[in-house]
PDB file of N, CA and C in Angstrom:
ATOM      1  N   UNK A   1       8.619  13.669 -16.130  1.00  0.00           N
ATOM      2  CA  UNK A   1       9.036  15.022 -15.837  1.00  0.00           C
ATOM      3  C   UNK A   1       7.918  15.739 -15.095  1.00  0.00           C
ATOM      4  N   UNK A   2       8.204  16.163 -13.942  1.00  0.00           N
ATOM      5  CA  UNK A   2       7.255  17.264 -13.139  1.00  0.00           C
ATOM      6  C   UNK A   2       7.174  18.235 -14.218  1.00  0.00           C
ATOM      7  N   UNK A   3       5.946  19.301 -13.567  1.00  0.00           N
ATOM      8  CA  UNK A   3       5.498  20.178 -14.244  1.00  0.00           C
ATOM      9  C   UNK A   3       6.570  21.310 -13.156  1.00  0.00           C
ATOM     10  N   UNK A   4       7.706  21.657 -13.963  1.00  0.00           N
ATOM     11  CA  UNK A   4       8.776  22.417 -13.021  1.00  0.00           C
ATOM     12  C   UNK A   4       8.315  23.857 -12.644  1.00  0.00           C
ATOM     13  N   UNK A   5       7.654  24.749 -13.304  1.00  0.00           N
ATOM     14  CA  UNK A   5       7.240  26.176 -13.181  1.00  0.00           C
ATOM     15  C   UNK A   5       6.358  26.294 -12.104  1.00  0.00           C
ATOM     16  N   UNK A   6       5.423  25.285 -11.586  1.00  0.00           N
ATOM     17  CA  UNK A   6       4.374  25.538 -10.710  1.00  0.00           C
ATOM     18  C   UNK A   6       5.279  24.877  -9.490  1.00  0.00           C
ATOM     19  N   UNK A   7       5.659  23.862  -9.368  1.00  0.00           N
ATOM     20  CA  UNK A   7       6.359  23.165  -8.377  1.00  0.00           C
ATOM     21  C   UNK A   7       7.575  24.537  -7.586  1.00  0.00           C
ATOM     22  N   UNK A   8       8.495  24.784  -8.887  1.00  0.00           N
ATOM     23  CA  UNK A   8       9.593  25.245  -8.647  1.00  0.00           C
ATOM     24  C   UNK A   8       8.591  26.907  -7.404  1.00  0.00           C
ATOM     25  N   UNK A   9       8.071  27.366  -7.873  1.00  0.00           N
ATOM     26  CA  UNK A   9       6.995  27.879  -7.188  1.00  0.00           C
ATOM     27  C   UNK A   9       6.679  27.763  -5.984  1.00  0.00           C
ATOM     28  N   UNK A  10       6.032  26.314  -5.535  1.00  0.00           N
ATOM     29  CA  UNK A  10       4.769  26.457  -4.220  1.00  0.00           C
ATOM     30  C   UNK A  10       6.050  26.115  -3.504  1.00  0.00           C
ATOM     31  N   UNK A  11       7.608  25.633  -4.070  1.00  0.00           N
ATOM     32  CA  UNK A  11       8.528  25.282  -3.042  1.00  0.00           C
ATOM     33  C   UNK A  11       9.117  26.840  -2.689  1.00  0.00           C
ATOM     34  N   UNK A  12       9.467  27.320  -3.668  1.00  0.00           N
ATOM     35  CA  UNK A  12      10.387  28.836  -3.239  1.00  0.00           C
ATOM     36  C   UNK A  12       9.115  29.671  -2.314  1.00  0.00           C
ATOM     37  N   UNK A  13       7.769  29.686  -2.943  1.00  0.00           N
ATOM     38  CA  UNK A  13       6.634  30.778  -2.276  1.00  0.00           C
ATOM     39  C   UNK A  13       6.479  30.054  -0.510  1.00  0.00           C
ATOM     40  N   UNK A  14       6.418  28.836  -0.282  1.00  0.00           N
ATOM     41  CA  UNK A  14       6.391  28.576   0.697  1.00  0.00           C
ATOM     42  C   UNK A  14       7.554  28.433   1.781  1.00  0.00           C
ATOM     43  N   UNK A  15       8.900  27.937   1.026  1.00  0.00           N
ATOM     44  CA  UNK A  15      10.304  28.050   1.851  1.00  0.00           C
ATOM     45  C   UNK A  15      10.158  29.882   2.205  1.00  0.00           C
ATOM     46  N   UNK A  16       9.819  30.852   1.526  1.00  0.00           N
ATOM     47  CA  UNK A  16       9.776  32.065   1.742  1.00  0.00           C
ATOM     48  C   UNK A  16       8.790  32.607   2.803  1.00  0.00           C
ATOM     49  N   UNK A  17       7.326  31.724   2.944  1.00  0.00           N
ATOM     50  CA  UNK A  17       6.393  32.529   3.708  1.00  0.00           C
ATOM     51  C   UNK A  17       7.541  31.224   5.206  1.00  0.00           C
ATOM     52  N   UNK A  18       7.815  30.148   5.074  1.00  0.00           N
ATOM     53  CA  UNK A  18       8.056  29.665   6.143  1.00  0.00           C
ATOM     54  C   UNK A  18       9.296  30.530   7.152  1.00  0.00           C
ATOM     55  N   UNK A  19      10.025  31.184   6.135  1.00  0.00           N
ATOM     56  CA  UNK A  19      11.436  32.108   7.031  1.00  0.00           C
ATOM     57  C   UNK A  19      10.581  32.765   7.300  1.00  0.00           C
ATOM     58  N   UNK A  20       9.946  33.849   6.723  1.00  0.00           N
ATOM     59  CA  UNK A  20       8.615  34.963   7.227  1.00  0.00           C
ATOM     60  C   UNK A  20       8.136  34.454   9.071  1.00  0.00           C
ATOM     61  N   UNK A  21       7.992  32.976   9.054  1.00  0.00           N
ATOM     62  CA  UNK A  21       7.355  32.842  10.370  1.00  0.00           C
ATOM     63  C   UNK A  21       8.175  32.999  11.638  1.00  0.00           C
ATOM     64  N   UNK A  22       9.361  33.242  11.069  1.00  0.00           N
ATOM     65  CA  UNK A  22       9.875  33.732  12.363  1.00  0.00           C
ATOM     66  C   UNK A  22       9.740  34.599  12.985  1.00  0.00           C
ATOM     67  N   UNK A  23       9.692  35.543  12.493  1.00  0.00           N
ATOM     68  CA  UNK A  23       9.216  36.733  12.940  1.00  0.00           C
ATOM     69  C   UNK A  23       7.819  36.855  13.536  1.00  0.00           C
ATOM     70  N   UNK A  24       7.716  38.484  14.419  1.00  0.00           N
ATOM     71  CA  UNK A  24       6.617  38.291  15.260  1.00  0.00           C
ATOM     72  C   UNK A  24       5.520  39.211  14.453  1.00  0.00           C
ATOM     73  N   UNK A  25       4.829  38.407  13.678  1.00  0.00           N
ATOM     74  CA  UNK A  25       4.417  38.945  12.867  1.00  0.00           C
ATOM     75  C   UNK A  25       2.472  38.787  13.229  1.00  0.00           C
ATOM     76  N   UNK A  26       1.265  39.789  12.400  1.00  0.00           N
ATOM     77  CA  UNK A  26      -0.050  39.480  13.118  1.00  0.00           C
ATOM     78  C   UNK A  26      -0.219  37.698  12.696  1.00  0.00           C
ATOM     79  N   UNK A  27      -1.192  37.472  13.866  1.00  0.00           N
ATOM     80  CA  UNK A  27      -2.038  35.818  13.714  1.00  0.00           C
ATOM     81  C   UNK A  27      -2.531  35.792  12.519  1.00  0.00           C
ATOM     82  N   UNK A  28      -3.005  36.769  11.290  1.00  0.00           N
ATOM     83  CA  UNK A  28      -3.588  36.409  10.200  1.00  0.00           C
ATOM     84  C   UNK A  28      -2.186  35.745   9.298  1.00  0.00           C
ATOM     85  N   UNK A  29      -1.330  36.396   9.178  1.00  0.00           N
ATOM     86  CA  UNK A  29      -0.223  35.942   8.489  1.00  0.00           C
ATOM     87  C   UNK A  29       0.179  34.313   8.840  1.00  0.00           C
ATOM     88  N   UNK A  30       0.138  33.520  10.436  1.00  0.00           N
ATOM     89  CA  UNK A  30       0.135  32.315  10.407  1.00  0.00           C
ATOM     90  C   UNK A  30      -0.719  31.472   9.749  1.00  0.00           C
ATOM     91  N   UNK A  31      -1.842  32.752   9.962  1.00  0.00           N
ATOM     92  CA  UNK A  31      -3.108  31.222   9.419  1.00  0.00           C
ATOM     93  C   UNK A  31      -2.984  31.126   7.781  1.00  0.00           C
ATOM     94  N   UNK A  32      -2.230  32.187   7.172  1.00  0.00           N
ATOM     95  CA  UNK A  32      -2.044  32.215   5.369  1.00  0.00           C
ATOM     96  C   UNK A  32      -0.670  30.898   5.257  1.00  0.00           C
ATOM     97  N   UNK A  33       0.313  30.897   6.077  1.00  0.00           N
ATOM     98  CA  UNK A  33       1.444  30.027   6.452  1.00  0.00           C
ATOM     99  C   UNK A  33       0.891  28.827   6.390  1.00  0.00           C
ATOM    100  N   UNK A  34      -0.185  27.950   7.529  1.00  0.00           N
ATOM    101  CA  UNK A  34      -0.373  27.097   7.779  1.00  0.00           C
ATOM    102  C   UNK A  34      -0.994  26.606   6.443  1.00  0.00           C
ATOM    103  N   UNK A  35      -2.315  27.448   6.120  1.00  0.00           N
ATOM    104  CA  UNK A  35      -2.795  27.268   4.608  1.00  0.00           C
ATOM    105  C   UNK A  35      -1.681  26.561   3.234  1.00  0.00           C
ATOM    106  N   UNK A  36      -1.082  27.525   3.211  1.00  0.00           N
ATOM    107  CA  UNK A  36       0.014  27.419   2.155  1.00  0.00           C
ATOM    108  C   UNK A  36       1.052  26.216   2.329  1.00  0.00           C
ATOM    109  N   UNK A  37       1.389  25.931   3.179  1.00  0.00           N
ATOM    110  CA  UNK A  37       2.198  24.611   4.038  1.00  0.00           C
ATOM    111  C   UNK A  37       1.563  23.793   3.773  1.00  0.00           C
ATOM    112  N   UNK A  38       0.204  23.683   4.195  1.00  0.00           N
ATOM    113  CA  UNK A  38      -0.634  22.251   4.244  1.00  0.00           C
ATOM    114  C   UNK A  38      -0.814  22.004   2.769  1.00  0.00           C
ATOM    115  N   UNK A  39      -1.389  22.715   1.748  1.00  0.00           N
ATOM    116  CA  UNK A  39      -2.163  22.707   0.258  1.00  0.00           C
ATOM    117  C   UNK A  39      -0.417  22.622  -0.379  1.00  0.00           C
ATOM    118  N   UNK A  40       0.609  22.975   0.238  1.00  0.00           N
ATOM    119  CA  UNK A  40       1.657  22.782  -0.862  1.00  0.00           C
ATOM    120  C   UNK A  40       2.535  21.546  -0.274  1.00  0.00           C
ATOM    121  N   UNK A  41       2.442  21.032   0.838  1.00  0.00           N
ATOM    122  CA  UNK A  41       2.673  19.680   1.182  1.00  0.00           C
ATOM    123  C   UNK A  41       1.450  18.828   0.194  1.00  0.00           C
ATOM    124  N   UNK A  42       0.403  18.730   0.601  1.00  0.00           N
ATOM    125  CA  UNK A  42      -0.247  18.217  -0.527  1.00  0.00           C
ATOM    126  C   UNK A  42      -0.024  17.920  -2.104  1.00  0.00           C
ATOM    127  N   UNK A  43      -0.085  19.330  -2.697  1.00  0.00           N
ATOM    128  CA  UNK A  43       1.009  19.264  -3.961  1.00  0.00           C
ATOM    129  C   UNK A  43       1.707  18.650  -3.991  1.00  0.00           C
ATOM    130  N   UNK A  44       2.811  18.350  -3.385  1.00  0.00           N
ATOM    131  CA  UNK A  44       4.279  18.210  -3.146  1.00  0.00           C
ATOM    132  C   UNK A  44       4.204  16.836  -3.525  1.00  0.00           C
ATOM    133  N   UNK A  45       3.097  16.214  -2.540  1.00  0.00           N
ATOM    134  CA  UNK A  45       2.818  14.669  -2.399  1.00  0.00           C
ATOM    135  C   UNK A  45       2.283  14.157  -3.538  1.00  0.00           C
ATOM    136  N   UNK A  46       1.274  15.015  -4.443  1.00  0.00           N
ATOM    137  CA  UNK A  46       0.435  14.125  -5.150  1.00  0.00           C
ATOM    138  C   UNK A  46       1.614  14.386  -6.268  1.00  0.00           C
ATOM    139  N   UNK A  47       2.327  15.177  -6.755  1.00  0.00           N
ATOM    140  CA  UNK A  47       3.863  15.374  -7.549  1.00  0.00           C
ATOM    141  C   UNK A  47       4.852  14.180  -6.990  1.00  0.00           C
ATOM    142  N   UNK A  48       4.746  13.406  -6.525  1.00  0.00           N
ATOM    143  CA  UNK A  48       5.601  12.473  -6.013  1.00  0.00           C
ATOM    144  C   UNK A  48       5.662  11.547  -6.113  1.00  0.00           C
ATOM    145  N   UNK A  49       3.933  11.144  -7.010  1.00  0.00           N
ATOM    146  CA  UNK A  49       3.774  10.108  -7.052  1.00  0.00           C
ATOM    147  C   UNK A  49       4.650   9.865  -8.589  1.00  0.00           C
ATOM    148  N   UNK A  50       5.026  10.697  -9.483  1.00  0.00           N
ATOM    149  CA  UNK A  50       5.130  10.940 -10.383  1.00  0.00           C
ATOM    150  C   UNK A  50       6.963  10.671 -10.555  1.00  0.00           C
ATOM    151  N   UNK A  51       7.585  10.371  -9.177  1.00  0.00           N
ATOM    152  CA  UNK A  51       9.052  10.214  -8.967  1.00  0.00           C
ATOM    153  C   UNK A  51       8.747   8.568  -8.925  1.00  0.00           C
ATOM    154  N   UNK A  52       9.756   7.539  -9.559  1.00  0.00           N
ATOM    155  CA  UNK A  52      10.099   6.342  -9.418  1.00  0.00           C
ATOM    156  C   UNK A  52      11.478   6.262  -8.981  1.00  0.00           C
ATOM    157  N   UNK A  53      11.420   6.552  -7.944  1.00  0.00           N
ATOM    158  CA  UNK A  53      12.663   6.352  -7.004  1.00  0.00           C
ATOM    159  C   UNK A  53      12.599   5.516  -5.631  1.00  0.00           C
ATOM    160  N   UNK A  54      13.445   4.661  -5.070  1.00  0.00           N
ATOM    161  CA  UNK A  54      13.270   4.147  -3.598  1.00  0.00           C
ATOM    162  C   UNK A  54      13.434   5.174  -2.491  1.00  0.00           C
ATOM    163  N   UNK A  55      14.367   6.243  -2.285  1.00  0.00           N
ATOM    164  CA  UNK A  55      14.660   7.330  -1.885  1.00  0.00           C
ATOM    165  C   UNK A  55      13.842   8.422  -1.183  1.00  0.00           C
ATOM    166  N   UNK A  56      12.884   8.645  -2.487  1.00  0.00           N
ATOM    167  CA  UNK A  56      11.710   9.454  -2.303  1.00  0.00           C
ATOM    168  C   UNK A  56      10.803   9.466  -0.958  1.00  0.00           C
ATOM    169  N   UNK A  57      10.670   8.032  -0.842  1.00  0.00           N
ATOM    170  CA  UNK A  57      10.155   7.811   0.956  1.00  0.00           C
ATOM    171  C   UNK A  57      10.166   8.684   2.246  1.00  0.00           C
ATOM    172  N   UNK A  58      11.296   8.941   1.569  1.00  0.00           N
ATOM    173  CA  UNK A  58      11.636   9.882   3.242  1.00  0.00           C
ATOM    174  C   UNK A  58      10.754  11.548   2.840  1.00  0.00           C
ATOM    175  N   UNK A  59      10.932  11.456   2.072  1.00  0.00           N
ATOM    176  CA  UNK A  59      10.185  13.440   1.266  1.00  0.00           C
ATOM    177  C   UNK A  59       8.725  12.770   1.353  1.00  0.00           C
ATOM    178  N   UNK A  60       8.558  11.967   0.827  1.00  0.00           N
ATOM    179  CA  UNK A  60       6.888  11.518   1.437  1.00  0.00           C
ATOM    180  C   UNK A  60       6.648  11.460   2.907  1.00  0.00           C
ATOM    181  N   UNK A  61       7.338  10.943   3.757  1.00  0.00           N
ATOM    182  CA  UNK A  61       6.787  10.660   4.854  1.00  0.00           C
ATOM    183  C   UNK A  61       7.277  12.061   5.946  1.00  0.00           C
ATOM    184  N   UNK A  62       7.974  12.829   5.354  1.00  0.00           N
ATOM    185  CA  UNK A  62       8.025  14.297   5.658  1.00  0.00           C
ATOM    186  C   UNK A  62       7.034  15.235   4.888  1.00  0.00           C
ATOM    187  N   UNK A  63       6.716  15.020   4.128  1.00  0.00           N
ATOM    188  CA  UNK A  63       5.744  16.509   3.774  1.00  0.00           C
ATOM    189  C   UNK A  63       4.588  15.395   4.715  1.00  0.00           C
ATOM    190  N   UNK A  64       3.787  14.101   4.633  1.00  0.00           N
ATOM    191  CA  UNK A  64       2.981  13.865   5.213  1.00  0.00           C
ATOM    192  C   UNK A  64       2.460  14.330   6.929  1.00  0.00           C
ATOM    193  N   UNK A  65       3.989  14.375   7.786  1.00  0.00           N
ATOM    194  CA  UNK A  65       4.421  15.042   8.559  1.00  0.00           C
ATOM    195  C   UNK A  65       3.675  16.396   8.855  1.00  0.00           C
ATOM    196  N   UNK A  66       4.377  16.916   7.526  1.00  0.00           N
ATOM    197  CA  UNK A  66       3.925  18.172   7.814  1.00  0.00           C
ATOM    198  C   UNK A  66       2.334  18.569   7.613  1.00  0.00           C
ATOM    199  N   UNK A  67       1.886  18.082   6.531  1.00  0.00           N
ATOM    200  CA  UNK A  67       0.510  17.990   6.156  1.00  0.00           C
ATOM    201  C   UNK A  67      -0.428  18.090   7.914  1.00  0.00           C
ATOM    202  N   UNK A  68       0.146  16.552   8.529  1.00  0.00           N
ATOM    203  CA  UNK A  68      -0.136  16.638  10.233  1.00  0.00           C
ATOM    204  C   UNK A  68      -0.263  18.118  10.654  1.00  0.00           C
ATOM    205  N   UNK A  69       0.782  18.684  11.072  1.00  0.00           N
ATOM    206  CA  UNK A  69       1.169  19.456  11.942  1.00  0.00           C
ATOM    207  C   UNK A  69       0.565  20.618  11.582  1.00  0.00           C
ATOM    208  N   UNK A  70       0.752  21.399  10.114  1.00  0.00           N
ATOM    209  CA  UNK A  70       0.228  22.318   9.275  1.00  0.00           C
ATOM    210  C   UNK A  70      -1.466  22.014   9.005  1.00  0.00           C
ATOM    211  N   UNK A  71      -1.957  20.919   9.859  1.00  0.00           N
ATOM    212  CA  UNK A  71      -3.383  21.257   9.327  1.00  0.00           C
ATOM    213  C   UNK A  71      -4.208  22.448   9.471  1.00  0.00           C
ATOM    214  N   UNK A  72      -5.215  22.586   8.454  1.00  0.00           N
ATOM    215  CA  UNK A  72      -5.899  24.337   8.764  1.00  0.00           C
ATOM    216  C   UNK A  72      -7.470  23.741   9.752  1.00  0.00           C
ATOM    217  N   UNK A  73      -7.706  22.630   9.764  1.00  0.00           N
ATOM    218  CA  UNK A  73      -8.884  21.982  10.037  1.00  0.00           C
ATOM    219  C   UNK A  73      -8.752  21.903  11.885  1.00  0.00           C
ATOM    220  N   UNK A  74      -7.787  20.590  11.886  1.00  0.00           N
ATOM    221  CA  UNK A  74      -8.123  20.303  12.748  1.00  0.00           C
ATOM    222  C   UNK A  74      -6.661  20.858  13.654  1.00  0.00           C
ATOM    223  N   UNK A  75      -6.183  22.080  13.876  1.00  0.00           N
ATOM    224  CA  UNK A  75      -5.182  23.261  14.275  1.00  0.00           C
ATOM    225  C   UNK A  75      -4.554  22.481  15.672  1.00  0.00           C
ATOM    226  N   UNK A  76      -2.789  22.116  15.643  1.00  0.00           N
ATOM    227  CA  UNK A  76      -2.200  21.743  16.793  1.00  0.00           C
ATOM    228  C   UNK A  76      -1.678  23.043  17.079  1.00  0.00           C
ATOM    229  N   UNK A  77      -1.897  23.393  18.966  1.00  0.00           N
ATOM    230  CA  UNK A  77      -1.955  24.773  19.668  1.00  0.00           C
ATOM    231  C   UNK A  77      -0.777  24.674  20.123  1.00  0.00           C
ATOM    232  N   UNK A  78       0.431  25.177  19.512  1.00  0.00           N
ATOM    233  CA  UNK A  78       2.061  25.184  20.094  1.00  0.00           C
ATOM    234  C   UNK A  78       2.019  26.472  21.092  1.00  0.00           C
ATOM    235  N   UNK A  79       3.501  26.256  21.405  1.00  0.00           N
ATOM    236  CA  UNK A  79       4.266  27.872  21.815  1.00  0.00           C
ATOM    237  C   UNK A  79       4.828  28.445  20.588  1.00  0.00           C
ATOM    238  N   UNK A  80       4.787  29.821  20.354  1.00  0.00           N
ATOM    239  CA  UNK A  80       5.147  30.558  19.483  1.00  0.00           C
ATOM    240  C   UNK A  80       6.937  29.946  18.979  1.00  0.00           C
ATOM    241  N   UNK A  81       7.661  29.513  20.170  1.00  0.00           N
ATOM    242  CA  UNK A  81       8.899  28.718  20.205  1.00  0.00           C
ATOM    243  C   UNK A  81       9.143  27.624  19.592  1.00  0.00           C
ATOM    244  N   UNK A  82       8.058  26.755  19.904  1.00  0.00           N
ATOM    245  CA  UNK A  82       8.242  25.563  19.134  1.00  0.00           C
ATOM    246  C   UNK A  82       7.735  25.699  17.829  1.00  0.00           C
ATOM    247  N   UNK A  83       6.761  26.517  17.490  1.00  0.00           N
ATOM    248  CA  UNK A  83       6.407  27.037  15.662  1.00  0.00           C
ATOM    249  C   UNK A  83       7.688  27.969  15.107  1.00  0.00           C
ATOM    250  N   UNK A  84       8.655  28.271  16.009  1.00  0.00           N
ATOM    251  CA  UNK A  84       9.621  29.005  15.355  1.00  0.00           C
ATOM    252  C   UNK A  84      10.680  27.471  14.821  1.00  0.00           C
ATOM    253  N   UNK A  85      10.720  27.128  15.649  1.00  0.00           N
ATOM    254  CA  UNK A  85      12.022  25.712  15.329  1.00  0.00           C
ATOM    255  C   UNK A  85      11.193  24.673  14.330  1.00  0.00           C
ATOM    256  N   UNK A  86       9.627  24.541  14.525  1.00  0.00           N
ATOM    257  CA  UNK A  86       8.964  23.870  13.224  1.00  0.00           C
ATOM    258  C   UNK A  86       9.354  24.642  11.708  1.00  0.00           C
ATOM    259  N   UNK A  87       8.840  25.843  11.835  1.00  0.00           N
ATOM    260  CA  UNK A  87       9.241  26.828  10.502  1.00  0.00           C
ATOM    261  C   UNK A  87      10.603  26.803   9.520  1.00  0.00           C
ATOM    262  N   UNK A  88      11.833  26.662  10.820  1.00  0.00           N
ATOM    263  CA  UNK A  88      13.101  26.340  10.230  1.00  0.00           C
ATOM    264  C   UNK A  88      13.246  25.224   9.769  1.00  0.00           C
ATOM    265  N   UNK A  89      12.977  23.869  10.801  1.00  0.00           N
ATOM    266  CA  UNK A  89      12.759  22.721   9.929  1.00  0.00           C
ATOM    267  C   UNK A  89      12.218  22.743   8.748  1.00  0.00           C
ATOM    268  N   UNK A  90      11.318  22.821   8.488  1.00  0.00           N
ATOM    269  CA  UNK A  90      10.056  22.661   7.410  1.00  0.00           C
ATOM    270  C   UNK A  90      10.963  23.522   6.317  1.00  0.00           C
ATOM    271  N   UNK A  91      11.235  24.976   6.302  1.00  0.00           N
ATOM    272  CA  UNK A  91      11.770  25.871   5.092  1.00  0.00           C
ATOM    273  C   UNK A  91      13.207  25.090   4.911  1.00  0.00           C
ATOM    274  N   UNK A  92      14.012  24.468   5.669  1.00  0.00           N
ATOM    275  CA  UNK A  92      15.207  23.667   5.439  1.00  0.00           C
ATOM    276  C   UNK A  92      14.496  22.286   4.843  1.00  0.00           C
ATOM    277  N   UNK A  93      13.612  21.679   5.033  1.00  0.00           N
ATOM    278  CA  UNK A  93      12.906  20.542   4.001  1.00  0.00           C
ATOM    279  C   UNK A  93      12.949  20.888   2.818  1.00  0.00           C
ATOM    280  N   UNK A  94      11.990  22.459   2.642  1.00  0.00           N
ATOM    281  CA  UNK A  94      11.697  22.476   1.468  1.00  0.00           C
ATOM    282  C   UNK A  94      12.559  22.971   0.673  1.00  0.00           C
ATOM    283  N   UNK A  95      13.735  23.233   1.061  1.00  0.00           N
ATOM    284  CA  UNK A  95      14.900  23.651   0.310  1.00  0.00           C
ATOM    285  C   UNK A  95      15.559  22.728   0.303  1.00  0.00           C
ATOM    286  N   UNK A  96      15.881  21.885   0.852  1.00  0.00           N
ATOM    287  CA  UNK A  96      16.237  20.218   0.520  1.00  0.00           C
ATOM    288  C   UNK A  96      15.586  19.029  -0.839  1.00  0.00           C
ATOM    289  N   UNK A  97      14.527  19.460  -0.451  1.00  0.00           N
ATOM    290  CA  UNK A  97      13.466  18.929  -1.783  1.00  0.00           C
ATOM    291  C   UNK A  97      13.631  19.644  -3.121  1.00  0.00           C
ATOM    292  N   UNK A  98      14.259  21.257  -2.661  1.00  0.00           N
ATOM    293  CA  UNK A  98      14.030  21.857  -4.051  1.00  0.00           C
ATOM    294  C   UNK A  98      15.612  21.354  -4.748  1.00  0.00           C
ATOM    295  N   UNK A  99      16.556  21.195  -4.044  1.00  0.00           N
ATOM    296  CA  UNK A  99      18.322  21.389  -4.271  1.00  0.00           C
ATOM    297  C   UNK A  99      18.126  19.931  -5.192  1.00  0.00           C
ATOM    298  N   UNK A 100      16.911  18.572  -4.250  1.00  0.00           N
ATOM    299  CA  UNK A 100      16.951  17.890  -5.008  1.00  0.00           C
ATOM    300  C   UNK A 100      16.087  17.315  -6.086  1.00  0.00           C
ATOM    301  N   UNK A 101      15.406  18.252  -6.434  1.00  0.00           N
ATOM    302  CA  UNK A 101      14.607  18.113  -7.607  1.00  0.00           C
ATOM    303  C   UNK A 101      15.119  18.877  -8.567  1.00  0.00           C
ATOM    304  N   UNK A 102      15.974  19.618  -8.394  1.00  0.00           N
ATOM    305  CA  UNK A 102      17.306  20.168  -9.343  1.00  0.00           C
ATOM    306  C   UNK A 102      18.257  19.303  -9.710  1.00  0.00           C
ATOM    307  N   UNK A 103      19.128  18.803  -8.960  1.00  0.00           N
ATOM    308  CA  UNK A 103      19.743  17.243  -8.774  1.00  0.00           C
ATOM    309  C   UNK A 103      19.507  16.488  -9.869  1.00  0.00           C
ATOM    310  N   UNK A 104      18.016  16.316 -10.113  1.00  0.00           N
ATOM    311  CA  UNK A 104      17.640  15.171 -10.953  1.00  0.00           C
ATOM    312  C   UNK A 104      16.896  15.336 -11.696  1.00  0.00           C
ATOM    313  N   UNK A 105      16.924  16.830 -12.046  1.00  0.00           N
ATOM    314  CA  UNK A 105      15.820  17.264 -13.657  1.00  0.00           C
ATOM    315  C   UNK A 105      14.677  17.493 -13.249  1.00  0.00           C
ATOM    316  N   UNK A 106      13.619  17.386 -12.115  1.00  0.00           N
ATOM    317  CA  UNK A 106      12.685  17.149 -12.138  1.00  0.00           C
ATOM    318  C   UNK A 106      12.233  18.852 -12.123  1.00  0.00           C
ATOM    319  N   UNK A 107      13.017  19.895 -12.338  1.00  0.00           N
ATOM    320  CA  UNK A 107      12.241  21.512 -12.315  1.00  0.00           C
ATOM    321  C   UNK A 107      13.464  22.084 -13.368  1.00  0.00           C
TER     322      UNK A 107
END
């Protein structure tokens, strides 16, 4: 069993700052986004190890994905356009991950 209260969490706090990025909002607010994306993909992952499923693969090799893209270190320089259509992806992941970690007890 995941630890559901913290999980159920970094998924809703981050599916929430990720709709937030649509909007044209100041550069400090991306760089709290990218932060929060990257450290809760992380989470996400090291919580995963904790699923014994064949399935799971694909939610691993998508938050890893994102981990990529969302780094705070080493920063990929988009168009504001293509971070809008990343944002939707990514908050539709993590609401995918959450529908199915409901699914199967794990929050």
């Amino acid at each position: 069993m995941l630890n559901g209260y913290i999980l159920k969490s970094v998924l809703i706090g981050t599916m929430v700052l990720l709709v937030f990025g649509i909007f044209n909002l100041p550069y400090g607010f991306y760089e709290l986004l990218r932060d929060c994306v990257f450290w809760g993909s992380i989470y996400i992952l090291f919580k995963l190890r904790d699923i014994n499923e064949n399935n799971i693969i694909v939610f691993s090799i998508l938050f890893i994905i994102g981990c990529i893209i969302f780094n705070p270190i080493m920063k990929i320089q988009l168009d504001k356009e293509v971070w809008t259509i990343i944002d939707v992806i990514y908050a539709f992941i993590y609401g995918v991950f959450y529908l199915y970690c409901i699914k199967h007890d794990y929050i």
